[in-house]
Protein backbone atom coordinates (compact mmCIF):
# COMPACT_ATOMS: atom_id res chain seq x y z
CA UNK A 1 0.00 0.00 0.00
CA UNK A 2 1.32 3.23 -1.02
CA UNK A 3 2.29 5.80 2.05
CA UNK A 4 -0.13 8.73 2.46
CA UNK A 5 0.71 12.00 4.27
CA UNK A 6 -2.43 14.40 6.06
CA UNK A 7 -1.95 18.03 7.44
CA UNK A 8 -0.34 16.85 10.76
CA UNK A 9 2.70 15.38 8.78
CA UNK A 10 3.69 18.80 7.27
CA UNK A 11 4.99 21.96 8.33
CA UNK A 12 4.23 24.84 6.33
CA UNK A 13 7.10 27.06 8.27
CA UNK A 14 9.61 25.34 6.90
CA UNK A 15 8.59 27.44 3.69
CA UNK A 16 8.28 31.23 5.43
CA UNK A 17 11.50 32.20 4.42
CA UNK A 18 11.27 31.04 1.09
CA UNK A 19 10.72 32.87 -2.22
CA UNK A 20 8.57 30.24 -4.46
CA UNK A 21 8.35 30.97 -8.24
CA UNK A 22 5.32 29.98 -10.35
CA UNK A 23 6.81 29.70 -13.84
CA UNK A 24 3.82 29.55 -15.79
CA UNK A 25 0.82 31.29 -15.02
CA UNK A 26 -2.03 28.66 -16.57
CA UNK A 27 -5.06 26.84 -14.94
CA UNK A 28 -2.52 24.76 -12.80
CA UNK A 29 -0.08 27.80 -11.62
CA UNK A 30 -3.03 30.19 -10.91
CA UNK A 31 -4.45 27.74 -9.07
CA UNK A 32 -1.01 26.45 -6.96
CA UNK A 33 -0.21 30.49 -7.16
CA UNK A 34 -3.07 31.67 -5.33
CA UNK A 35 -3.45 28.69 -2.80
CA UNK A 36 0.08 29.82 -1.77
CA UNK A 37 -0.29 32.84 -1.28
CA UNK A 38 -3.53 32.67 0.91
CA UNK A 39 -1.42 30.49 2.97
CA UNK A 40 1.03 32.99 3.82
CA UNK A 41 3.47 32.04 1.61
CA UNK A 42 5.96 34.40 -0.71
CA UNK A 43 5.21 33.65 -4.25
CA UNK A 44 5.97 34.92 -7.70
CA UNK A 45 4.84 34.63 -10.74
CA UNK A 46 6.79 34.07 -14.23
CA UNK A 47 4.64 34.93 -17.36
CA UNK A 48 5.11 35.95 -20.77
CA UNK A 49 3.91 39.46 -21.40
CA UNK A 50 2.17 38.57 -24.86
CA UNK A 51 -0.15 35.66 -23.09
CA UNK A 52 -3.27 36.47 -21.98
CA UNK A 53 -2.65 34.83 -18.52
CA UNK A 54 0.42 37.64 -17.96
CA UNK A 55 -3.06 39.95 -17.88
CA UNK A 56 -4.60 37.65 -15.53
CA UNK A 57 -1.81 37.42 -12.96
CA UNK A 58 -1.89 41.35 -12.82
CA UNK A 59 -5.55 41.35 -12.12
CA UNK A 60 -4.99 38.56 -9.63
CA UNK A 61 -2.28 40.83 -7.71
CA UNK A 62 0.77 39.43 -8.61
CA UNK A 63 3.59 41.54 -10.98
CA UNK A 64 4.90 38.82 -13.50
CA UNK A 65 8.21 38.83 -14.02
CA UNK A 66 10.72 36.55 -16.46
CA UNK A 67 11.51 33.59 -15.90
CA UNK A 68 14.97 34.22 -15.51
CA UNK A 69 14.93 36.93 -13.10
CA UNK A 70 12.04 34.66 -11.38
CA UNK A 71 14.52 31.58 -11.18
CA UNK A 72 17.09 33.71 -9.62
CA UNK A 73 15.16 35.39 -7.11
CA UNK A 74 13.40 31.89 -6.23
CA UNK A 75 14.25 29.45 -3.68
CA UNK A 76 11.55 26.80 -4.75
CA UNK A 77 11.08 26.95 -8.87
CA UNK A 78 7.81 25.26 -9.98
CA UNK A 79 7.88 24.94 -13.82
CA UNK A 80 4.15 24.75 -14.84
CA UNK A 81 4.71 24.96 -18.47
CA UNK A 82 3.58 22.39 -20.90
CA UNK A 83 5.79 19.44 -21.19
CA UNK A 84 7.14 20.04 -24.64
CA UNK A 85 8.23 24.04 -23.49
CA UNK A 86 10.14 23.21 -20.29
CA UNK A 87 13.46 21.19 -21.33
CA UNK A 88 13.79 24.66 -23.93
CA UNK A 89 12.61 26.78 -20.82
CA UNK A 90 15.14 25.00 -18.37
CA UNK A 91 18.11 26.16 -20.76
CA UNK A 92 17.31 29.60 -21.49
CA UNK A 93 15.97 30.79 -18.06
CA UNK A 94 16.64 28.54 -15.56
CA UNK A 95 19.71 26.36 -15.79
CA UNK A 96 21.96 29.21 -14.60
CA UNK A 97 19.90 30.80 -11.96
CA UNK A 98 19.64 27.35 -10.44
CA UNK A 99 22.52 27.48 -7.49
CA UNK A 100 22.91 25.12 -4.73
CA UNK A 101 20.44 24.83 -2.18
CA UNK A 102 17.56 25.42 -4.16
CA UNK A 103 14.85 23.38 -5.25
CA UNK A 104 13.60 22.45 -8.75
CA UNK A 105 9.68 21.53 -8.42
CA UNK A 106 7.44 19.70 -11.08
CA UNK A 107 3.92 18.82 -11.43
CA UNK A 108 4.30 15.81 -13.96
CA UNK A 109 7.87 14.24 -14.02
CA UNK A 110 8.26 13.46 -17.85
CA UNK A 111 11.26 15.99 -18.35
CA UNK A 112 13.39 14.71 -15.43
CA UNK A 113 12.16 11.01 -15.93
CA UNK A 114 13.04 11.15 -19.63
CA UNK A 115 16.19 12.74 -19.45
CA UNK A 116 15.21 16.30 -21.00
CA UNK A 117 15.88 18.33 -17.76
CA UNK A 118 19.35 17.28 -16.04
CA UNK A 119 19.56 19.24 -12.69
CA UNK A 120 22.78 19.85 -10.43
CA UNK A 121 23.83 17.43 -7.60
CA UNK A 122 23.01 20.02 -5.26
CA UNK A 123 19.64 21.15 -5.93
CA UNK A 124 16.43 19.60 -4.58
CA UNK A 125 14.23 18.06 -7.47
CA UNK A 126 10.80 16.98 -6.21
CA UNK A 127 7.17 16.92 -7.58
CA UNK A 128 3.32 17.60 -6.24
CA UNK A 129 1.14 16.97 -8.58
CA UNK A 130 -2.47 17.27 -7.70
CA UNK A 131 -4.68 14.99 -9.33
CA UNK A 132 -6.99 17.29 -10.55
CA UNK A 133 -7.17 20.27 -12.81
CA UNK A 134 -5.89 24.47 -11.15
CA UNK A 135 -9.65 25.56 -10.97
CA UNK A 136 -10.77 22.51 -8.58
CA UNK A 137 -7.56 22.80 -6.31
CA UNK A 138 -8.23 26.50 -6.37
CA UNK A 139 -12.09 25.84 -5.38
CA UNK A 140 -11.67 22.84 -3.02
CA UNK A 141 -9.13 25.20 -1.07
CA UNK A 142 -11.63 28.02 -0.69
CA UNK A 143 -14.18 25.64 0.98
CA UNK A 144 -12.05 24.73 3.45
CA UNK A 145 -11.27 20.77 1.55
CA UNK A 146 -8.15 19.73 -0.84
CA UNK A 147 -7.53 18.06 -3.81
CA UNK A 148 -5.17 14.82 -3.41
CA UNK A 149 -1.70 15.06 -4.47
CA UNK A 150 1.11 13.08 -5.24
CA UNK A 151 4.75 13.54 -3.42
CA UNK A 152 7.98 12.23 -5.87
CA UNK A 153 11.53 12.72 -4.57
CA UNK A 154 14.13 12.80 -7.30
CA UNK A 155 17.09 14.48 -5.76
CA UNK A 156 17.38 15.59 -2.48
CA UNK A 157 20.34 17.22 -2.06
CA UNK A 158 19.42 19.00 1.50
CA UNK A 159 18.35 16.32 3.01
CA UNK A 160 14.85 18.67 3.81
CA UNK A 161 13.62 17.85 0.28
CA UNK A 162 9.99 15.82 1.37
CA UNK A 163 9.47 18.25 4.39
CA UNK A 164 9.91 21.37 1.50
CA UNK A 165 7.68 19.33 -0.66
CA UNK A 166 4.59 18.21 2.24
CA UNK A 167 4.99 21.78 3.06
CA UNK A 168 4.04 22.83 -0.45
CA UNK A 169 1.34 20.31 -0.72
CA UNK A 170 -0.11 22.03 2.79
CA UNK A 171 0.22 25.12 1.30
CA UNK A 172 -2.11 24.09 -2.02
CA UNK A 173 -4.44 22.44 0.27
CA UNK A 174 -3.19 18.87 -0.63
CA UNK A 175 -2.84 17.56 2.55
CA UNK A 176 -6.26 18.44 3.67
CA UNK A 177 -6.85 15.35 0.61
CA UNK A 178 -3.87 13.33 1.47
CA UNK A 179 -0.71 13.15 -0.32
CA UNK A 180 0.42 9.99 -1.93
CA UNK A 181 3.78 8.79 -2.06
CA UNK A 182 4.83 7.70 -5.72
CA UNK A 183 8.10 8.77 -7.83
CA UNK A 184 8.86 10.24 -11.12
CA UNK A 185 8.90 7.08 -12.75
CA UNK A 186 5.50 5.83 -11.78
CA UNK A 187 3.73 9.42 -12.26
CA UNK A 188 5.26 9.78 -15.56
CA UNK A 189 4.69 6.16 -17.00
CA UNK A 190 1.50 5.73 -15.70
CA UNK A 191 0.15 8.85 -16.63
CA UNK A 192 0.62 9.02 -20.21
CA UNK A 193 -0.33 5.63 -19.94
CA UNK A 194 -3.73 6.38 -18.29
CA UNK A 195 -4.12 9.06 -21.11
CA UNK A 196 -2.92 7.32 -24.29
CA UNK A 197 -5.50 4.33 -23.74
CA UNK A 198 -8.08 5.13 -21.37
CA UNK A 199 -8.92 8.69 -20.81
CA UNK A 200 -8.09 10.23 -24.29
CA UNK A 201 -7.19 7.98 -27.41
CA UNK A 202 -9.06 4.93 -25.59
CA UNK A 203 -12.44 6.72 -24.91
CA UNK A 204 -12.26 9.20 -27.84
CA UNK A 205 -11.59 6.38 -30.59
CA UNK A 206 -14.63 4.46 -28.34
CA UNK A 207 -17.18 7.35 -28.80
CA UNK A 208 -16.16 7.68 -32.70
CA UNK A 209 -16.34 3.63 -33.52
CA UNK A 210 -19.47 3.87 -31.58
CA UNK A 211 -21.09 6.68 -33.72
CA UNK A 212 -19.74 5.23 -36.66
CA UNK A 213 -21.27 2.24 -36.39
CA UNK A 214 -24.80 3.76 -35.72
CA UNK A 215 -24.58 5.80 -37.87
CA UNK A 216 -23.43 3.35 -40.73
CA UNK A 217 -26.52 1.00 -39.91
CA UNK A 218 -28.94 3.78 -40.84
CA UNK A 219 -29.48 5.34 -37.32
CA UNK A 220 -30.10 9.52 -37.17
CA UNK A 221 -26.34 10.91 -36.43
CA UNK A 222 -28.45 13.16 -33.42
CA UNK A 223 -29.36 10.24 -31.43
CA UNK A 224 -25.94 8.08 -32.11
CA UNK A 225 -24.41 10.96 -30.54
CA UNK A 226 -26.72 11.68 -27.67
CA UNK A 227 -26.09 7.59 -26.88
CA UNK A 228 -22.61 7.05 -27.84
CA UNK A 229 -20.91 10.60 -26.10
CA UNK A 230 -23.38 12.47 -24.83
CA UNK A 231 -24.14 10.37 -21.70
CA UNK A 232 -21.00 9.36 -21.49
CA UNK A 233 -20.77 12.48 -18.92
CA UNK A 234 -23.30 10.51 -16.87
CA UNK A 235 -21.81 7.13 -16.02
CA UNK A 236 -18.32 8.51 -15.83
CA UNK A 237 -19.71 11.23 -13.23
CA UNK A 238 -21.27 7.90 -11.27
CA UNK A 239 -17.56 6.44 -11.36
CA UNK A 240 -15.89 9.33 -10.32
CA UNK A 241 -18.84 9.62 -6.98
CA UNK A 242 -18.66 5.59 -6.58
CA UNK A 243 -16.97 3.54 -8.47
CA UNK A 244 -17.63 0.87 -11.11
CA UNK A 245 -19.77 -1.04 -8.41
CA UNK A 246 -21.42 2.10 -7.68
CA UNK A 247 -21.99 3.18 -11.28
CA UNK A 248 -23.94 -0.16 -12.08
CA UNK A 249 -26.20 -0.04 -8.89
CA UNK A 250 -27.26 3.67 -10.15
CA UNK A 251 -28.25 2.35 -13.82
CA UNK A 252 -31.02 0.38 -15.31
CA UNK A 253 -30.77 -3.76 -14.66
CA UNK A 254 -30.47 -3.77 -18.42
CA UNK A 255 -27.64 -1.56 -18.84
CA UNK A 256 -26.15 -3.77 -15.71
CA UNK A 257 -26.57 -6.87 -17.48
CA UNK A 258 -25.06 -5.51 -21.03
CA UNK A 259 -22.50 -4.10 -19.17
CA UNK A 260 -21.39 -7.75 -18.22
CA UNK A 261 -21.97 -9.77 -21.28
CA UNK A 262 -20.75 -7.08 -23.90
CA UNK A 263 -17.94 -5.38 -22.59
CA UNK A 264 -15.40 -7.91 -22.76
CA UNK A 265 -16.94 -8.55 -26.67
CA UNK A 266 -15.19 -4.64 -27.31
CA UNK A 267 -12.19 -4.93 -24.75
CA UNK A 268 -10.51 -8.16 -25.80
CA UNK A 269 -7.31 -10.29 -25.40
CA UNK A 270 -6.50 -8.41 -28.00
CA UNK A 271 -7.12 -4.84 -27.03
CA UNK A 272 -5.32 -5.68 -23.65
CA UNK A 273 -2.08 -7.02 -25.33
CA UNK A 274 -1.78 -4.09 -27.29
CA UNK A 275 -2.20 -1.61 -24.06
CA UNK A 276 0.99 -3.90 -22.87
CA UNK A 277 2.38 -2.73 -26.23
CA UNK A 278 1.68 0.96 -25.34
CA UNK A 279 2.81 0.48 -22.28
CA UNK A 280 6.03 -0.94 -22.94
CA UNK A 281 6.45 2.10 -25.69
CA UNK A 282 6.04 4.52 -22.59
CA UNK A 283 8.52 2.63 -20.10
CA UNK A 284 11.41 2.26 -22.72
CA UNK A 285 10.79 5.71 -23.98
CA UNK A 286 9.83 5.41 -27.25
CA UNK A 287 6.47 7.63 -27.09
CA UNK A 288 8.82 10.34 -25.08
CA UNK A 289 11.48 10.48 -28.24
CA UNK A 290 8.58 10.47 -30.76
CA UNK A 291 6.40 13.33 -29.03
CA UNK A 292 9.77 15.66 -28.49
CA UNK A 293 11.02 14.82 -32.18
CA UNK A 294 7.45 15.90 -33.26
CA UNK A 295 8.22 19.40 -31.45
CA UNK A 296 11.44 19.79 -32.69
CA UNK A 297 10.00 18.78 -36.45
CA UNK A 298 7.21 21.27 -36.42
CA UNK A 299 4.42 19.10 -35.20
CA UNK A 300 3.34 18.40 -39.09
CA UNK A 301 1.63 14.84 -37.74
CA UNK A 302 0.36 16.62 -34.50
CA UNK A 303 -1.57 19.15 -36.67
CA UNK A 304 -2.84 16.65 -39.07
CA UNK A 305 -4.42 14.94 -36.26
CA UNK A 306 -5.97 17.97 -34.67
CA UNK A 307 -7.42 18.68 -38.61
CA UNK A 308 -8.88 16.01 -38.99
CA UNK A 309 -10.26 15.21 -35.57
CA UNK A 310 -12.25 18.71 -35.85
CA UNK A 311 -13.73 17.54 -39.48
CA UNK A 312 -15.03 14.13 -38.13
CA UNK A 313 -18.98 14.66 -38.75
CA UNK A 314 -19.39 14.00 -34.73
CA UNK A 315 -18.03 17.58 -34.03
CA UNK A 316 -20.65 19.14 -36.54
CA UNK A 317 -23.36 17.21 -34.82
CA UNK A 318 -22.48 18.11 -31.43
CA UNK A 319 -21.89 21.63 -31.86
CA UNK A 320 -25.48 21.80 -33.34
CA UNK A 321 -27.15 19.73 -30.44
CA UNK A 322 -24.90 21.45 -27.60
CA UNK A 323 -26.43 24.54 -28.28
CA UNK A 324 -30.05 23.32 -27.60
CA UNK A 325 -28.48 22.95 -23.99
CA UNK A 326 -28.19 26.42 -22.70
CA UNK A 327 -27.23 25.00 -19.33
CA UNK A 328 -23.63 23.72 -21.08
CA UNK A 329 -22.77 27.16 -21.34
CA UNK A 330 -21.00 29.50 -18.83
């Protein structure tokens, strides 16, 4: 069983002295950013001037600043970035400003785990990463609750680097949640696992075949999407409240029963020796060198893919039938 850590296992004055940079002022980094600060801590923020969250930061009450001059101020640096920006961001801002003593933070570990970021000996490298998006660790915080969050150590150089770190995960509100122990190799294979062939490509090329299929057999594209991705929202929501279990005592006996007999028709031997496949790809490294060679090429295939997701006939559909739903809309 994997060691979890509540608010009485961290001190969050082991950080009151510290200067903590945000680089990266997105949905994650606002929400870390302000959770911070509202626990007394001293944080900055690192944003470009041309994004629109450098505008956002201001009206929020922070002064962005670079990220080298943020780096160098910094005792803690959180890189928030995307993945494919921070190994470029590490060289040009960061590397130099990193001295000894202070610590390089992370939210997802694929840079350090795949070799893209190489920190000094004597720096702290260590990673919260709540498991949910900025906005809900923002919101949970303001009621008083917390998001979980997972705790990696990859360097600890001071010997202080998982007191630092539980402090940081008070000061988000992740302790309030519990914070799971894990390391950069686990939270970096296992998510892009998790995303690759269950919560993106598996349930997105689901929905499609799905549609497809309906579709092809003569069925009106409106109601193959209202069954096939429209209530998906439903029973996911019932697995994220309860569980499987709990999802199939909440639906019909019928949708129980087909559950049980059909499902392992789609998912087969088959399907599950080529998520080992996938899964093997992200442990050697082989998805890691294709998605940063597909930055460094121009992203030709990754903008192909967007294209032509956006023309599959589901999108048309569903942007018609979302807006009979005025409630989907903010």
């Amino acid at each position: 069983m994997a060691k979890i850590y509540h608010e009485q296992d961290a001190d969050l004055g082991v950080l009151k002295d510290k200067v903590i940079a945000i680089i990266g002022y997105g949905i994650q980094g606002r929400g870390q950013a302000l959770n911070l600060r509202d626990s007394g801590l001293n944080v900055i923020i690192s944003e470009l001037e041309d994004n629109p969250n450098y505008k956002i930061a201001i009206e929020d009450g922070f002064k962005p600043i670079d990220a080298k001059k943020a780096a160098k101020k910094a005792d803690i640096i959180q890189i928030l970035t995307q993945d494919h920006v921070q190994a470029m961001l590490y060289k040009k801002a960061i590397r130099k400003n990193l001295t000894s003593g202070k610590s390089l933070v992370f939210s997802h570990g694929f840079n350090i785990h795949f070799g893209q970021i190489v920190p000094p000996a004597d720096v702290d490298v260590w990673m919260i990463a709540p498991k949910g998006p900025g906005a809900l660790v923002r919101r949970q915080y303001e009621e008083g609750k917390g998001v979980p969050c997972l705790v990696a150590i990859y360097q600890d150089a001071s010997g202080k680097a998982l007191k630092n770190a539980l402090a940081y995960a008070k000061g988000i509100g992740g302790t309030r949640g519990g914070v799971i122990e894990t390391t950069f190799k686990e939270e970096t294979e296992t998510d892009l696992f998790g995303e690759q062939v269950v919560l993106c490509g598996g349930v997105s090329e689901l929905v499609k075949a799905g549609y497809e299929t309906l579709v092809d057999a003569g069925y009106q594209p409106e109601i193959a999407y209202f069954e096939c991705l429209h209530e998906l929202k439903l029973i996911t929501d019932l697995i994220y409240e309860d569980g499987i279990v709990g999802m199939r005592k909440r639906v019909s006996d019928t949708a129980e029963y087909g559950d049980y007999s059909r499902g392992p028709r789609i998912i087969t031997e088959r399907t599950r020796k080529e998520m080992k496949k996938i899964l093997a790809e992200v442990q050697s490294g082989k998805f890691a060198k294709e998605w940063i060679r597909e930055n460094k090429k121009g992203r030709q295939n990754f903008e192909q893919f967007r294209k032509e997701s956006a023309n599959h006939p589901i999108e048309k559909v569903g942007a018609a039938l979302r807006k009979m739903m005025p409630w989907m809309h903010k």
